[in-house]
Protein backbone atom coordinates (compact mmCIF):
# COMPACT_ATOMS: atom_id res chain seq x y z
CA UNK A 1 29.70 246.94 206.37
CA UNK A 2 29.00 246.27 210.03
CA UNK A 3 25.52 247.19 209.42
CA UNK A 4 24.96 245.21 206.72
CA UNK A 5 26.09 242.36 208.76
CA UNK A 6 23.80 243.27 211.57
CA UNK A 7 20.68 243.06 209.48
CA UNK A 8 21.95 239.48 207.64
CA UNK A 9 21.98 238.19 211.12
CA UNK A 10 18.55 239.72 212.07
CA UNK A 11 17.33 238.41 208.88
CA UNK A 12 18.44 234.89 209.92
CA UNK A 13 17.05 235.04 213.24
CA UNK A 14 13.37 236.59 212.04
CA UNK A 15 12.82 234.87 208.79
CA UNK A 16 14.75 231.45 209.12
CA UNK A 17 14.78 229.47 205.97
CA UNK A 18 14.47 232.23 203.66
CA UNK A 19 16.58 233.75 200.92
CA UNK A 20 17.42 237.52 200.71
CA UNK A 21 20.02 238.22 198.00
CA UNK A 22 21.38 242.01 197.62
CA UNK A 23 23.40 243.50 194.26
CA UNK A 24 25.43 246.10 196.10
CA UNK A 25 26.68 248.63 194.42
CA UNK A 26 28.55 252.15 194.45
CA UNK A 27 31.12 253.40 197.20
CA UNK A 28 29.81 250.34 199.19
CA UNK A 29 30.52 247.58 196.88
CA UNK A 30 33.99 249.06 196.88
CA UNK A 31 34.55 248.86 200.06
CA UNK A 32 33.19 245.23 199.86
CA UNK A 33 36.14 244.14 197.53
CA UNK A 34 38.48 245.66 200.08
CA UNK A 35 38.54 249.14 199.22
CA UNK A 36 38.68 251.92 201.57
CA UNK A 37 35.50 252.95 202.37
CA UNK A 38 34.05 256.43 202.78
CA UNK A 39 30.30 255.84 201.93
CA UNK A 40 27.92 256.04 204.94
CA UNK A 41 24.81 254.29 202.96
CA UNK A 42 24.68 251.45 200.83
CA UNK A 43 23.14 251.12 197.65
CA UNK A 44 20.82 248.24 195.83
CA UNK A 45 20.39 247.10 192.18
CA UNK A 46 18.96 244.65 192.88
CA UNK A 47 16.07 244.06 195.04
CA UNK A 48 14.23 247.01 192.76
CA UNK A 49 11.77 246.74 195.39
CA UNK A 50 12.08 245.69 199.35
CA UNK A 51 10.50 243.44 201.05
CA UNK A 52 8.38 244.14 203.64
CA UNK A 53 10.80 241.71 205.58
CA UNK A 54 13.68 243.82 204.52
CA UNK A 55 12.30 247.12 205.29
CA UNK A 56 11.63 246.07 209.25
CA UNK A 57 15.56 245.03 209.25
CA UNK A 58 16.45 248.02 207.84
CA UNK A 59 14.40 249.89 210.37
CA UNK A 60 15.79 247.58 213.35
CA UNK A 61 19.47 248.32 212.24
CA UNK A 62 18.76 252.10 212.20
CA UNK A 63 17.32 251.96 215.57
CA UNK A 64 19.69 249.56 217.47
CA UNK A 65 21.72 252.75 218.54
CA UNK A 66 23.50 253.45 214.97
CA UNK A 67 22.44 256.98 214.33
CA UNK A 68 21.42 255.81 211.15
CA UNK A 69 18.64 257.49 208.85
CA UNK A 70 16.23 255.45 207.54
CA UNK A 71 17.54 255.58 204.02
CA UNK A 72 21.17 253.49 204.89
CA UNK A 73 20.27 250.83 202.72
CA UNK A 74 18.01 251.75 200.04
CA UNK A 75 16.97 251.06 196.08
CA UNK A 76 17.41 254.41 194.66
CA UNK A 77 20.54 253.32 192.33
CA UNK A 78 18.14 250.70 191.04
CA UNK A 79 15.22 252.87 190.45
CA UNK A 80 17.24 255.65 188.73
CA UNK A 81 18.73 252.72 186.49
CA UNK A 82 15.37 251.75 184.69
């Protein structure tokens, strides 16, 4: 969840004064509530759609020497859920 705490921060530093409010869900919600975790991306309900604001942390994150994809945070629970 390191990640996700990496782009909260860059979030708070970019866009001050805004809200951004995420439904996780899946293997990473799990390991939210103090589960083990064993899920390398997390998954949205909720936004359905990303902000344009969203999508530059996400890209940020990836590229601040994570070795993540691109898709490490995406919508695609939310979009199969419709």
């Amino acid at each position: 969840m390191e990640n996700l705490r990496l782009l909260a921060d860059w979030l708070r530093v970019k866009y001050p004064g805004e809200h951004f409010e995420f439904i996780v869900a899946g293997g990473a919600a799990m390991t939210l509530e103090g589960f083990k975790g064993q899920t390398t991306d997390i998954d949205l309900l909720s936004p359905e759609v990303l902000p344009d604001s969203i999508k530059k942390g996400i890209a940020h994150v990836a590229g601040a020497g994570k070795r993540l994809g691109a898709e490490w945070l995406n919508t695609s629970l939310a979009t199969c859920s419709r």
